[in-house]
PDB file of N, CA and C in Angstrom:
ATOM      1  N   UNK A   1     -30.542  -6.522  22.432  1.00  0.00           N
ATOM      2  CA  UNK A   1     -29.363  -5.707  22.394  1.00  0.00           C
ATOM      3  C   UNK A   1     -28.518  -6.142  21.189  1.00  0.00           C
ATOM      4  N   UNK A   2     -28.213  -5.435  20.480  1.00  0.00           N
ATOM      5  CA  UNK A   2     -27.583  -5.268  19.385  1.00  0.00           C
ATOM      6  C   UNK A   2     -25.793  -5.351  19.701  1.00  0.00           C
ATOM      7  N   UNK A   3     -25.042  -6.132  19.152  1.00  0.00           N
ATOM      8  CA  UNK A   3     -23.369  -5.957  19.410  1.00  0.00           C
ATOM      9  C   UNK A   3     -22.935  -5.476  17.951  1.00  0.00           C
ATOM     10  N   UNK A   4     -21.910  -4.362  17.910  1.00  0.00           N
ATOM     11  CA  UNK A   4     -21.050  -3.719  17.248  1.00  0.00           C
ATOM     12  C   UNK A   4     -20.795  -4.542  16.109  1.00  0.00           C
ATOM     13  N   UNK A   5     -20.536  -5.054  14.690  1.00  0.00           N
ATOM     14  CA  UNK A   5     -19.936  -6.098  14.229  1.00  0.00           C
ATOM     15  C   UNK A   5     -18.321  -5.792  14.665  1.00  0.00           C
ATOM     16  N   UNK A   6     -18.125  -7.197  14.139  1.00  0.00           N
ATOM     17  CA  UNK A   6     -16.530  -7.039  14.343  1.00  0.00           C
ATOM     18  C   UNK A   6     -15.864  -6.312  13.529  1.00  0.00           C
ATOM     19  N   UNK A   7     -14.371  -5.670  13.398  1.00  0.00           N
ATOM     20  CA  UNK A   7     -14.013  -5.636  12.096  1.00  0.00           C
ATOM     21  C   UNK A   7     -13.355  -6.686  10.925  1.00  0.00           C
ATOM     22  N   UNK A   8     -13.329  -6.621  10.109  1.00  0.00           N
ATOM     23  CA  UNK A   8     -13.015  -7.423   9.365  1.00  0.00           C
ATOM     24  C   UNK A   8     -11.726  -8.124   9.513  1.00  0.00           C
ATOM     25  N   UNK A   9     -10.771  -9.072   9.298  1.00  0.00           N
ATOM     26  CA  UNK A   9      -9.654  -9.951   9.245  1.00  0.00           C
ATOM     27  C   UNK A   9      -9.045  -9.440   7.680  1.00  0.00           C
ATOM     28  N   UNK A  10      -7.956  -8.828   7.531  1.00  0.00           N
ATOM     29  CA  UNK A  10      -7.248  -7.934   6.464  1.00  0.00           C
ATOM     30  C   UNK A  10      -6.095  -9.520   6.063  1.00  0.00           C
ATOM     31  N   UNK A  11      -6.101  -9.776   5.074  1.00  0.00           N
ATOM     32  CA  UNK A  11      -5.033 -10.649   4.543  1.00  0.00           C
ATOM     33  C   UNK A  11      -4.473  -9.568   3.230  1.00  0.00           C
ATOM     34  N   UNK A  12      -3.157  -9.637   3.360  1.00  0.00           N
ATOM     35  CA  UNK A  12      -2.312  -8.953   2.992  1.00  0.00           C
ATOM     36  C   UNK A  12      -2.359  -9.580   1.318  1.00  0.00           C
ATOM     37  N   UNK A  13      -2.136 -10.515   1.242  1.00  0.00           N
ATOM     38  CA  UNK A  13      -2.765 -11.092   0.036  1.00  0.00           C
ATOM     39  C   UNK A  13      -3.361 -11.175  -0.791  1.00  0.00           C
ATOM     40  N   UNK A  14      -4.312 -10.770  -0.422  1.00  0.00           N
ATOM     41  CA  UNK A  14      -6.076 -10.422  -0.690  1.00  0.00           C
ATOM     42  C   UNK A  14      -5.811  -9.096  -1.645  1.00  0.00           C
ATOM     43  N   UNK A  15      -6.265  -8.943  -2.524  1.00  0.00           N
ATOM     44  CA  UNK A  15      -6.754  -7.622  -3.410  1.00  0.00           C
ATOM     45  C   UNK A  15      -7.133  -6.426  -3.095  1.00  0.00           C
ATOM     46  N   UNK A  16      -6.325  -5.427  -3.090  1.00  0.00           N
ATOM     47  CA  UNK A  16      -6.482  -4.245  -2.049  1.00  0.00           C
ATOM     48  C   UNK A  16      -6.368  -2.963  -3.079  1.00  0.00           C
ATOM     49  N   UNK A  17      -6.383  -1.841  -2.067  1.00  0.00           N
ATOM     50  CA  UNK A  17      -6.562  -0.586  -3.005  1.00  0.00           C
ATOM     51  C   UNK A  17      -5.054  -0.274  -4.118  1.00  0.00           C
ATOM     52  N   UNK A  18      -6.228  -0.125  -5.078  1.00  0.00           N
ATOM     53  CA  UNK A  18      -4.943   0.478  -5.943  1.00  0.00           C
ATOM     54  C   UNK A  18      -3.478   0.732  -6.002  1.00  0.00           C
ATOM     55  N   UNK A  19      -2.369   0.569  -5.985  1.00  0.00           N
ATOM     56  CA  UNK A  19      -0.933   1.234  -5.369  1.00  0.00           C
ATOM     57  C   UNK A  19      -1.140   3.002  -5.914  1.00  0.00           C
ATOM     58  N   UNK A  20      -0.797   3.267  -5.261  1.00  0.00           N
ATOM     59  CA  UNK A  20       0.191   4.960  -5.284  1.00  0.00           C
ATOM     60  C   UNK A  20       1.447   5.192  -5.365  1.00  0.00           C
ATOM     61  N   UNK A  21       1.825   5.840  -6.296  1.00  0.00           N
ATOM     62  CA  UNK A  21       3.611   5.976  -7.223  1.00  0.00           C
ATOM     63  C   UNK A  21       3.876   6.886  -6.621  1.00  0.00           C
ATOM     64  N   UNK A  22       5.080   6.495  -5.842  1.00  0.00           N
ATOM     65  CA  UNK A  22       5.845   8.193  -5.904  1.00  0.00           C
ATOM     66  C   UNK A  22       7.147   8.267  -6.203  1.00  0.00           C
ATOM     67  N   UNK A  23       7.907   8.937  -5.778  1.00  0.00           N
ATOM     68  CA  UNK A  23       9.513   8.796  -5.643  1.00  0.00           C
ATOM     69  C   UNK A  23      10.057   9.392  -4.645  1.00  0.00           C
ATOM     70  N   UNK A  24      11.159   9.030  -4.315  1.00  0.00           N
ATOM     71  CA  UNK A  24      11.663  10.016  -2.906  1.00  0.00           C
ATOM     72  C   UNK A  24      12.246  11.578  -3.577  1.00  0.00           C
ATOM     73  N   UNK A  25      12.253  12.276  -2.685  1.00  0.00           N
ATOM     74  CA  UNK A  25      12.497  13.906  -3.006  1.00  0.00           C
ATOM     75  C   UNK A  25      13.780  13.803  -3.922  1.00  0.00           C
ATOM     76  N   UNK A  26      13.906  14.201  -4.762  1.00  0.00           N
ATOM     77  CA  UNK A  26      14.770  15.071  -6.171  1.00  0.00           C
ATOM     78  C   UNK A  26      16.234  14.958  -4.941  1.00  0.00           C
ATOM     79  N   UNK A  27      16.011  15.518  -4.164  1.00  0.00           N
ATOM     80  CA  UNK A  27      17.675  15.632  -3.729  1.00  0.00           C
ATOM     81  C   UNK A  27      18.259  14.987  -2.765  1.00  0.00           C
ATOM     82  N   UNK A  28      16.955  13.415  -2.199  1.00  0.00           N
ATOM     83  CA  UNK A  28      17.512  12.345  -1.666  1.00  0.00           C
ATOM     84  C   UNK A  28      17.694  11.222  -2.453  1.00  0.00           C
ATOM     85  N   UNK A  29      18.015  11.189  -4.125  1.00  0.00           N
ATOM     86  CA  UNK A  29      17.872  10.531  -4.862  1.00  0.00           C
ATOM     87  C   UNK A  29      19.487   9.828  -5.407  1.00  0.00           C
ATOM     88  N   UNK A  30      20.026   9.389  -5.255  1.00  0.00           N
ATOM     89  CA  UNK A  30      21.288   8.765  -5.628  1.00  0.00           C
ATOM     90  C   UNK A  30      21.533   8.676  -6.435  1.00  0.00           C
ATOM     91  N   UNK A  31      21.312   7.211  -7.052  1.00  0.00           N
ATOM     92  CA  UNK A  31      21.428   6.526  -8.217  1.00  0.00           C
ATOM     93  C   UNK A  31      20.270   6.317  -8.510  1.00  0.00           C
ATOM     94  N   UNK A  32      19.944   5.875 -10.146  1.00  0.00           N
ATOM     95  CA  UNK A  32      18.918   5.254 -10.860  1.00  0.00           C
ATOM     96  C   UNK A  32      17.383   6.182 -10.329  1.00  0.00           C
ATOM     97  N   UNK A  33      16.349   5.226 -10.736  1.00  0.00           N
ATOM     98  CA  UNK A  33      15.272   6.191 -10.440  1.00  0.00           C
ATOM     99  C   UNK A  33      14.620   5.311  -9.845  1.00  0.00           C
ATOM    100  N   UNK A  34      14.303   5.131  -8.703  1.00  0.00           N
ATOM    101  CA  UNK A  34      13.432   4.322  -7.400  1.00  0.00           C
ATOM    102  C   UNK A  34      12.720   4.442  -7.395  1.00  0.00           C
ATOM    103  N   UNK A  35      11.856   4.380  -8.583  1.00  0.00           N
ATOM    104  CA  UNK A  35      10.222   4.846  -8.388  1.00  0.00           C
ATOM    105  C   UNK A  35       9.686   3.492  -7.175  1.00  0.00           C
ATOM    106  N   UNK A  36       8.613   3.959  -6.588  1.00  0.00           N
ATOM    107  CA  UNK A  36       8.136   3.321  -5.672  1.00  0.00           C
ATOM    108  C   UNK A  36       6.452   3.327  -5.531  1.00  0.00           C
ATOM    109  N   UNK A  37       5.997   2.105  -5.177  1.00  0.00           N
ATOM    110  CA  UNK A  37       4.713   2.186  -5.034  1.00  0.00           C
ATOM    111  C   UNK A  37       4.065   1.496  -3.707  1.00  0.00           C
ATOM    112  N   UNK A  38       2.794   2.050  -3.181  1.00  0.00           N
ATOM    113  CA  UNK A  38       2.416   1.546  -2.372  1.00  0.00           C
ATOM    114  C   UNK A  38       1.128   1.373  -2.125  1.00  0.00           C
ATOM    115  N   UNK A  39       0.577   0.505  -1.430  1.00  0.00           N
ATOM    116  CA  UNK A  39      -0.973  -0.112  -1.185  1.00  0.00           C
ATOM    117  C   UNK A  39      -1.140  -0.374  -0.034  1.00  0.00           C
ATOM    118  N   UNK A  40      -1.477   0.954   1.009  1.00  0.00           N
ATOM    119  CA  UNK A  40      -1.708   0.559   2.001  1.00  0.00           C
ATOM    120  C   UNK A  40      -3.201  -0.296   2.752  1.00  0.00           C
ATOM    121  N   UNK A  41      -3.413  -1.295   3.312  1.00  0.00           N
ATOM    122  CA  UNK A  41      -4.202  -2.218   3.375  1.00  0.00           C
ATOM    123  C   UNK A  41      -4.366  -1.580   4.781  1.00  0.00           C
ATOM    124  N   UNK A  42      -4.260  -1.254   5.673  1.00  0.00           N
ATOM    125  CA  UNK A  42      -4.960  -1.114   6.781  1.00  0.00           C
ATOM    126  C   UNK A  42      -4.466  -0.223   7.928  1.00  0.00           C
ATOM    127  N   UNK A  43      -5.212   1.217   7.929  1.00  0.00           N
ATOM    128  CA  UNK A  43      -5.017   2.391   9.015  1.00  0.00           C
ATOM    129  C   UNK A  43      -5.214   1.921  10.474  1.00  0.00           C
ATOM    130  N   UNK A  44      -4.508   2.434  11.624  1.00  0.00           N
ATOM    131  CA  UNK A  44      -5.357   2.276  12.651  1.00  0.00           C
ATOM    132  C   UNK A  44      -6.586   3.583  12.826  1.00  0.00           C
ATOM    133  N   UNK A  45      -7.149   3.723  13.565  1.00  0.00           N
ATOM    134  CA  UNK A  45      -8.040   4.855  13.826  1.00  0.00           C
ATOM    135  C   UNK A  45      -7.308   5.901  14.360  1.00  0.00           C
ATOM    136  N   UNK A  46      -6.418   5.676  14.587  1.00  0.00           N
ATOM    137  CA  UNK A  46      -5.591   6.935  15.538  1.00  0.00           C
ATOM    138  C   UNK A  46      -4.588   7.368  14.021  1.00  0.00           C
ATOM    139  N   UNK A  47      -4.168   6.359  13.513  1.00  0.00           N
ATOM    140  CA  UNK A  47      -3.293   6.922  11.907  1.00  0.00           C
ATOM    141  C   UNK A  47      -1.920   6.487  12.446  1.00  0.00           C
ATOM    142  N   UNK A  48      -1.953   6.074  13.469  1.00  0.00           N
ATOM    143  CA  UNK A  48       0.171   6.345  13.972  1.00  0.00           C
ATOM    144  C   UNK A  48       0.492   4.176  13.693  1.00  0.00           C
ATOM    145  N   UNK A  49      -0.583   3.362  12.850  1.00  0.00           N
ATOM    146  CA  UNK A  49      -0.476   1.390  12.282  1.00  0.00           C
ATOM    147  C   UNK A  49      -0.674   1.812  11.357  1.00  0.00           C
ATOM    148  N   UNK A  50       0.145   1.481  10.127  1.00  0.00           N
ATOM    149  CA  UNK A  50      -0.188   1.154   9.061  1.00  0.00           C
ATOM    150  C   UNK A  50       0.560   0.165   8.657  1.00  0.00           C
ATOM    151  N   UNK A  51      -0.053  -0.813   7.546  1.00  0.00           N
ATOM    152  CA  UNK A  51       0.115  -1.744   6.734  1.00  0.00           C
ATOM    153  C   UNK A  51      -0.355  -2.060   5.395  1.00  0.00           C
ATOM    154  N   UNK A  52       0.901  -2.781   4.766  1.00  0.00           N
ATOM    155  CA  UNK A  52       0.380  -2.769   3.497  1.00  0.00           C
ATOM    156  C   UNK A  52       1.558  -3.729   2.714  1.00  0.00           C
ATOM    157  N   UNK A  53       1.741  -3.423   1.180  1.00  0.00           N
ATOM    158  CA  UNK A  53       2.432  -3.774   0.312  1.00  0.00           C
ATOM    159  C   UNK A  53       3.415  -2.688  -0.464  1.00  0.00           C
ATOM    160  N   UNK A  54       4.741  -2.709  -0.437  1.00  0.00           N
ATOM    161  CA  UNK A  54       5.518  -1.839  -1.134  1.00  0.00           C
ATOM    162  C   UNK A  54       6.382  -2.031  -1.750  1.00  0.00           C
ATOM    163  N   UNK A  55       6.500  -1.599  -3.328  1.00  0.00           N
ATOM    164  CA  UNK A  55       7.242  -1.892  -4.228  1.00  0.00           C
ATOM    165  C   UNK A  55       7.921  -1.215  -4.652  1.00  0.00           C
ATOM    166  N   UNK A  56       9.753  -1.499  -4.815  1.00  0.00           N
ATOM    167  CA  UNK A  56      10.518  -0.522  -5.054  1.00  0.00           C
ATOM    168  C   UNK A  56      11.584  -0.676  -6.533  1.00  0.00           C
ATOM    169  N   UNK A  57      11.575   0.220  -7.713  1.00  0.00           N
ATOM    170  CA  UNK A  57      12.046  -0.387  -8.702  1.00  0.00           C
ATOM    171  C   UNK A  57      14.190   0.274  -8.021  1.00  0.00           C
ATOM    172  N   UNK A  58      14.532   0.085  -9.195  1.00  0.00           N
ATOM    173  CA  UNK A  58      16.845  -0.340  -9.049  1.00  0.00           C
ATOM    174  C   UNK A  58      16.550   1.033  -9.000  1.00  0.00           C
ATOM    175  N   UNK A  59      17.769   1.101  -7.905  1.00  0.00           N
ATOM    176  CA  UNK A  59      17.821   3.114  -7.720  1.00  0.00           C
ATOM    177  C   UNK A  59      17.955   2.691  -6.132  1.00  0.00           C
ATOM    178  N   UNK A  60      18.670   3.993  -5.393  1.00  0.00           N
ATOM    179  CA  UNK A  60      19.263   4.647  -4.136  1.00  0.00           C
ATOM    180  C   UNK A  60      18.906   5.556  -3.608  1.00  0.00           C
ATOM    181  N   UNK A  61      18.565   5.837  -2.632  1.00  0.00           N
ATOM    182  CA  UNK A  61      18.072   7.387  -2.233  1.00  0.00           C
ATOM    183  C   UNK A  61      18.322   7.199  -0.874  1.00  0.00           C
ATOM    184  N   UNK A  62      18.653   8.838  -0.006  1.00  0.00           N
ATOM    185  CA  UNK A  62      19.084   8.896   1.549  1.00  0.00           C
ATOM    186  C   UNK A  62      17.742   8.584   1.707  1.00  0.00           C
ATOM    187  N   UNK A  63      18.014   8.014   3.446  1.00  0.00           N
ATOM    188  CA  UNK A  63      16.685   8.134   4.273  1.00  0.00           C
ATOM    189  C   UNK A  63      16.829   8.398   5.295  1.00  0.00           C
ATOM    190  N   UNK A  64      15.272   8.731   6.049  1.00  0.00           N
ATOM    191  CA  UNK A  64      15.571   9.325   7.492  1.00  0.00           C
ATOM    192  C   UNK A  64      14.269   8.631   8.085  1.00  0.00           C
ATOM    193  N   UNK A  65      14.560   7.359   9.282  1.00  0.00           N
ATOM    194  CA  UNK A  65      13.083   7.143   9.958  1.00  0.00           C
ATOM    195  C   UNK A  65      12.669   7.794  10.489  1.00  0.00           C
ATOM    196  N   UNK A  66      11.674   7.939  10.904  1.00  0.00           N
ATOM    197  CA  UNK A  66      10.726   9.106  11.629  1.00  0.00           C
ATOM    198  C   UNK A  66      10.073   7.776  12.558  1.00  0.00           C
ATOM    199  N   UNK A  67       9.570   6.877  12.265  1.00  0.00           N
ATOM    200  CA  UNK A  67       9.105   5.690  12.441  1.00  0.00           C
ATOM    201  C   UNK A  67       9.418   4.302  12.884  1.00  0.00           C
ATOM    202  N   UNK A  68       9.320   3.223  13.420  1.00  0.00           N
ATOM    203  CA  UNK A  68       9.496   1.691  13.326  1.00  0.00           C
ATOM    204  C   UNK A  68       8.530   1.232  12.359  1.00  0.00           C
ATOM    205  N   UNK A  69       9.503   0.699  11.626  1.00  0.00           N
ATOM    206  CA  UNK A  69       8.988  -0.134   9.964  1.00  0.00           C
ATOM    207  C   UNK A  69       9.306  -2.021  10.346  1.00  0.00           C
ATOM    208  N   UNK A  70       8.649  -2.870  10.215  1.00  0.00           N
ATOM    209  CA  UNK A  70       8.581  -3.945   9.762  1.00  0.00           C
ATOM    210  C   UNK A  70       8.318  -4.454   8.733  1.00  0.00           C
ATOM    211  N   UNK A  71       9.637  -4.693   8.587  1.00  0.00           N
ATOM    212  CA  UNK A  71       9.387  -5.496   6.770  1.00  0.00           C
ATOM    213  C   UNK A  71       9.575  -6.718   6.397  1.00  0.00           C
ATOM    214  N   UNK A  72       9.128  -7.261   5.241  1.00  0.00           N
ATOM    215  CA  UNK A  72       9.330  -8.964   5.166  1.00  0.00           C
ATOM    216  C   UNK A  72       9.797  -8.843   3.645  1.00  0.00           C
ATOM    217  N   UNK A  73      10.695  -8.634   2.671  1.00  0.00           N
ATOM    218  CA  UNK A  73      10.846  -8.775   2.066  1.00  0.00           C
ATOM    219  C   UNK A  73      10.173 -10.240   1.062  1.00  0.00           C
ATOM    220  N   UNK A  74      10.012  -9.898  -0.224  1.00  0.00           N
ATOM    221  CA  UNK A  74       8.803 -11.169  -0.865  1.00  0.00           C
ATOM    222  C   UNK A  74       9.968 -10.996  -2.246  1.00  0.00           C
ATOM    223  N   UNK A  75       9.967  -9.973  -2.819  1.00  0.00           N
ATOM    224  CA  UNK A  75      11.259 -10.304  -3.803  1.00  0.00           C
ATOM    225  C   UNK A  75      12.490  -9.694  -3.743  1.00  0.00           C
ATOM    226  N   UNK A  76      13.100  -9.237  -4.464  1.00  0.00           N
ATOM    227  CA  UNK A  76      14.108  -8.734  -4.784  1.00  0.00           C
ATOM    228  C   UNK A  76      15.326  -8.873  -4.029  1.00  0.00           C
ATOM    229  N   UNK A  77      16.194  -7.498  -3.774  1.00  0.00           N
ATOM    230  CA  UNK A  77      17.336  -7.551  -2.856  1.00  0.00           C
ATOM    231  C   UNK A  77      17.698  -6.077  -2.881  1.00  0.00           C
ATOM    232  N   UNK A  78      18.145  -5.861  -1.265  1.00  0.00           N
ATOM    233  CA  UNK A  78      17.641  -4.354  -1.065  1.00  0.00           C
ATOM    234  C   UNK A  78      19.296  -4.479   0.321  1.00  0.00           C
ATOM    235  N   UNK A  79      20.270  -3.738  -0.061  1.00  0.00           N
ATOM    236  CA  UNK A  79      20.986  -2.946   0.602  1.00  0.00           C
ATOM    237  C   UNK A  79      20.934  -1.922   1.488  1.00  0.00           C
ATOM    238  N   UNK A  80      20.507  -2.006   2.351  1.00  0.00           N
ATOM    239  CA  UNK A  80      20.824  -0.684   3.507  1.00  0.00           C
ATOM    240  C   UNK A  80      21.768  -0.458   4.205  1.00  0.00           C
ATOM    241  N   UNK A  81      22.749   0.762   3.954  1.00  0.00           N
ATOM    242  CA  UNK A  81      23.767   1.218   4.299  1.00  0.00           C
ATOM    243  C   UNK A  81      23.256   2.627   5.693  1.00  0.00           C
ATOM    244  N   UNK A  82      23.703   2.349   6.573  1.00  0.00           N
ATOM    245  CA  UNK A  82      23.766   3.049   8.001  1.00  0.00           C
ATOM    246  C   UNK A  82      24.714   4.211   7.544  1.00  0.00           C
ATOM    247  N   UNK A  83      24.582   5.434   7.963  1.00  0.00           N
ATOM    248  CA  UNK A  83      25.953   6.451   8.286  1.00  0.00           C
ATOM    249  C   UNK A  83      26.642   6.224   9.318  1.00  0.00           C
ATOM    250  N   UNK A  84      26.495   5.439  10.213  1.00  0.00           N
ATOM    251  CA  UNK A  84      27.048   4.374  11.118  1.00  0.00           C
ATOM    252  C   UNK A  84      28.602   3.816  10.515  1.00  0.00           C
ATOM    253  N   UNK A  85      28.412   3.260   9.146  1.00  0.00           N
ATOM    254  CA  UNK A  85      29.257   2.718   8.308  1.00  0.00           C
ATOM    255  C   UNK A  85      28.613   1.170   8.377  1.00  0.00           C
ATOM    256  N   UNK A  86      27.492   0.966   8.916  1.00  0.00           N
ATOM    257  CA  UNK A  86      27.225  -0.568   8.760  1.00  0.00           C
ATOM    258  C   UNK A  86      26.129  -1.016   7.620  1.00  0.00           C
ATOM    259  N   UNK A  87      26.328  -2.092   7.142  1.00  0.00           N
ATOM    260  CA  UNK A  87      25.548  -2.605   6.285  1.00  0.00           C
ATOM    261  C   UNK A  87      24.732  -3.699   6.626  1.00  0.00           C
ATOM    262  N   UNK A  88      23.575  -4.054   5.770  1.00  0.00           N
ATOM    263  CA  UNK A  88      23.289  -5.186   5.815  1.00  0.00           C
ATOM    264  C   UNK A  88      22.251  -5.547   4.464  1.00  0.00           C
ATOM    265  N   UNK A  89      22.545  -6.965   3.755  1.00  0.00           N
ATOM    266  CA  UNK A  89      21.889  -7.079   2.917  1.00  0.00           C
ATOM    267  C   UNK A  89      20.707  -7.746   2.739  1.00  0.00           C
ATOM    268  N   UNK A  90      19.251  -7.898   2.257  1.00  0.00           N
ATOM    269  CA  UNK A  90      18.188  -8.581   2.437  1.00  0.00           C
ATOM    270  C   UNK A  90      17.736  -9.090   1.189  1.00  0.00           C
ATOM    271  N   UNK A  91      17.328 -10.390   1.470  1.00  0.00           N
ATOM    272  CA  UNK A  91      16.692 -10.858  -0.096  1.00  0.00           C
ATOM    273  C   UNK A  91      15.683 -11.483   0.410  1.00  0.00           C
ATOM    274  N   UNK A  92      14.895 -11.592  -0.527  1.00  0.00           N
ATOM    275  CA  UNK A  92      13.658 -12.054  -0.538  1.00  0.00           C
ATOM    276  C   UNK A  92      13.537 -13.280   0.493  1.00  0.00           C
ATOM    277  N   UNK A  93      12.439 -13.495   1.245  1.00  0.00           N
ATOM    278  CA  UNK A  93      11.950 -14.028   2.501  1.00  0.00           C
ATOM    279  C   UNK A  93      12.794 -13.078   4.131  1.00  0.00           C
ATOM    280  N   UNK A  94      13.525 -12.363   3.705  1.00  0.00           N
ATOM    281  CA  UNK A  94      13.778 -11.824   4.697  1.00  0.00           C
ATOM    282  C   UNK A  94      13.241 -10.852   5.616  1.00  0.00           C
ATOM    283  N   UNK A  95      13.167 -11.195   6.674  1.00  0.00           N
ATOM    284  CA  UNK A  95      12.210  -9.641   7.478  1.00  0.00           C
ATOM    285  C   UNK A  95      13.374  -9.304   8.504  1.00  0.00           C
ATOM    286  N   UNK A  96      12.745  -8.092   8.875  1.00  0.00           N
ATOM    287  CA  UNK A  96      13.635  -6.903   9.045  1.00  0.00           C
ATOM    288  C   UNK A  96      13.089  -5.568   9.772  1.00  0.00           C
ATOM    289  N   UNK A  97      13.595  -5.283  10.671  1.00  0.00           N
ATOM    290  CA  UNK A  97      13.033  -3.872  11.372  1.00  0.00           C
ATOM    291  C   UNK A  97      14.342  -2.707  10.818  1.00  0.00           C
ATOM    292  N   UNK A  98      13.443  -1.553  10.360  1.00  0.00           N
ATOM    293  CA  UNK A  98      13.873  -0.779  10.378  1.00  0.00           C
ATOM    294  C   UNK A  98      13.543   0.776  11.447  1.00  0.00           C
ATOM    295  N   UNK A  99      14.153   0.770  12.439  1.00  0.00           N
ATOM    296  CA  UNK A  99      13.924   1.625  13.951  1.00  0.00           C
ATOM    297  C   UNK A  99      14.166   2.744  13.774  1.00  0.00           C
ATOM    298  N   UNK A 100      13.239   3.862  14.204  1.00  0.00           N
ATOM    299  CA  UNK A 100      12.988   4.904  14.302  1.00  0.00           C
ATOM    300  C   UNK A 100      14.124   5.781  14.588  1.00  0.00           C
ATOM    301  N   UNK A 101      14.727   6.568  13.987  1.00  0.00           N
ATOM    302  CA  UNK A 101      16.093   7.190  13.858  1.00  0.00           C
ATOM    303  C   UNK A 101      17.137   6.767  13.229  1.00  0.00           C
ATOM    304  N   UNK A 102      16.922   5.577  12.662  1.00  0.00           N
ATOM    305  CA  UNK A 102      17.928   5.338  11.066  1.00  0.00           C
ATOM    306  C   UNK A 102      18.090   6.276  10.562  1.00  0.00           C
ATOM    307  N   UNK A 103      19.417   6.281   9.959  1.00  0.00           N
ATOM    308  CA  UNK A 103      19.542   7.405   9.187  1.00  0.00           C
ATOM    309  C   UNK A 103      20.522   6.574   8.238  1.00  0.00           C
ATOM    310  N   UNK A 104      20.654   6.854   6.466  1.00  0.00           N
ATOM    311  CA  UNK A 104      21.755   6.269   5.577  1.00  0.00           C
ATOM    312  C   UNK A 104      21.163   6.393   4.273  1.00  0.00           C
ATOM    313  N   UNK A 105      21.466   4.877   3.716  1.00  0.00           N
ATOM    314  CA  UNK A 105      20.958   5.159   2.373  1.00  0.00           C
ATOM    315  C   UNK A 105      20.299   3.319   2.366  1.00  0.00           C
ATOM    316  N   UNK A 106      19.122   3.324   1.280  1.00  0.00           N
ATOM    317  CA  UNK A 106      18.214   2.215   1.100  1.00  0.00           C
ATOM    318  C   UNK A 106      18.723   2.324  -0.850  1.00  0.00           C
ATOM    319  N   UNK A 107      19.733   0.900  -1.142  1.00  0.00           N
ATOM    320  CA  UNK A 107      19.836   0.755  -2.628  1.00  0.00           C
ATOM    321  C   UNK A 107      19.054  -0.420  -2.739  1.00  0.00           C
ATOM    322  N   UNK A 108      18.497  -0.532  -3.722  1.00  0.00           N
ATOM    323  CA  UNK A 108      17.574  -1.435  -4.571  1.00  0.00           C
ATOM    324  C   UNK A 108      18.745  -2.037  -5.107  1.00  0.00           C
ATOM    325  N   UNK A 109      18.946  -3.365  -4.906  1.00  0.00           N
ATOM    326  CA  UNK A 109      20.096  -3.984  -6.181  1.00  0.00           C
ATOM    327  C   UNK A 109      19.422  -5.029  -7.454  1.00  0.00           C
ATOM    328  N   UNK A 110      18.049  -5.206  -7.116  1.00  0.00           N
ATOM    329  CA  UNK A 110      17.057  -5.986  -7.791  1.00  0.00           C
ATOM    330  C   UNK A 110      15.829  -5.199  -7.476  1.00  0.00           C
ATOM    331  N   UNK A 111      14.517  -5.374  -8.451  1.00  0.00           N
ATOM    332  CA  UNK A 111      13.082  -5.166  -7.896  1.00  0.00           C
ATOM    333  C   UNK A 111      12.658  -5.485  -6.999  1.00  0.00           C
ATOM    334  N   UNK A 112      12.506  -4.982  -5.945  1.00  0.00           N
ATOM    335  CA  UNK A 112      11.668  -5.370  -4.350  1.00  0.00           C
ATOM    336  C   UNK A 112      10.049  -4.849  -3.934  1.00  0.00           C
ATOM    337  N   UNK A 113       9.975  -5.792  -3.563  1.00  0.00           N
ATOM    338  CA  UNK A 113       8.641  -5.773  -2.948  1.00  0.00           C
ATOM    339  C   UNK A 113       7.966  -6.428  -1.463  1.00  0.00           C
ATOM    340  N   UNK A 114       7.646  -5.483  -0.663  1.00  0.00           N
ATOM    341  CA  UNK A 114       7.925  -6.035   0.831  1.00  0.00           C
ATOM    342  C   UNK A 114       6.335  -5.940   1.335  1.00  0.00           C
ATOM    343  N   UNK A 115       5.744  -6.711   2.299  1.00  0.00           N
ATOM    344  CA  UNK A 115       5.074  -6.314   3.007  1.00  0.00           C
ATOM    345  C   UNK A 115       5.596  -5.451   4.701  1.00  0.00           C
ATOM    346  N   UNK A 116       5.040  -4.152   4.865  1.00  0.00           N
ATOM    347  CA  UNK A 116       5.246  -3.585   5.747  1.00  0.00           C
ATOM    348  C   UNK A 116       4.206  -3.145   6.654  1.00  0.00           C
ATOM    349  N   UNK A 117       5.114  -3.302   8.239  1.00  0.00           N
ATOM    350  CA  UNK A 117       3.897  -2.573   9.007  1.00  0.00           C
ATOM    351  C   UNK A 117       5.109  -1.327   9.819  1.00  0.00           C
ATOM    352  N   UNK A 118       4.039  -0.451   9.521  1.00  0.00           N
ATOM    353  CA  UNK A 118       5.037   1.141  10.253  1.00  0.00           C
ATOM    354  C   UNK A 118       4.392   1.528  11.283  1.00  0.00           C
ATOM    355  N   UNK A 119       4.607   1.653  12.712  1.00  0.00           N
ATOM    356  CA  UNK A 119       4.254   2.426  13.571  1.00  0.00           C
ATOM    357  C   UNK A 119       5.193   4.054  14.142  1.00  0.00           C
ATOM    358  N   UNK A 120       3.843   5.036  13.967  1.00  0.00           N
ATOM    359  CA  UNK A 120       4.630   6.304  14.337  1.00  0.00           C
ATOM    360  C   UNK A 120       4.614   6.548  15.213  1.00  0.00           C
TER     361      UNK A 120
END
């Protein structure tokens, strides 16, 4: 009898697919230009886990979760402002949930780059 292999052990670290550039939509865009990139390292089979690496250049744009995001910040420093009126600021080594129905604005105040895991 034959067993399934396992799947593989994903280190975030490790050399992964290409990044993908985008930017947020033209008219959630603030300040500066936030280009952003990402490398996602690992789908679940269903699509609703993902993980990966994401990099965000100086620039502001609204946002809206749809999602729970876990993030660990690795560089920079990244402002998120609530329509709440609350803030909070993150720098590098910091992790951080961002919960499904946030709503505000995400400013870049330095280059950031986070590892994230998003469940939809």
């Amino acid at each position: 009898m034959t067993s399934a292999p396992f799947p593989p052990v994903i280190a975030l670290a490790d050399p992964g697919p290409a990044p993908e550039t985008y930017r947020p939509a033209a008219d959630r865009i603030l300040t500066g230009d936030p280009v952003q990139s990402v490398s996602n390292r690992f789908s679940s089979s269903d699509g609703r886990f993902n993980c990966g690496i994401w990099t965000g250049a100086v620039g502001s744009w609204r946002v809206v979760f749809t999602e729970n995001e876990f993030c660990q910040l690795l560089e920079g420093v990244v402002l998120v402002k609530g329509d709440d009126g609350s803030q909070r600021r993150f720098v590098a080594g910091d992790a951080f949930v961002m919960p499904a129905g946030f709503t505000g604005v995400w400013d870049i105040l330095e280059p950031a780059r986070k590892y994230y895991a998003v469940y939809e």
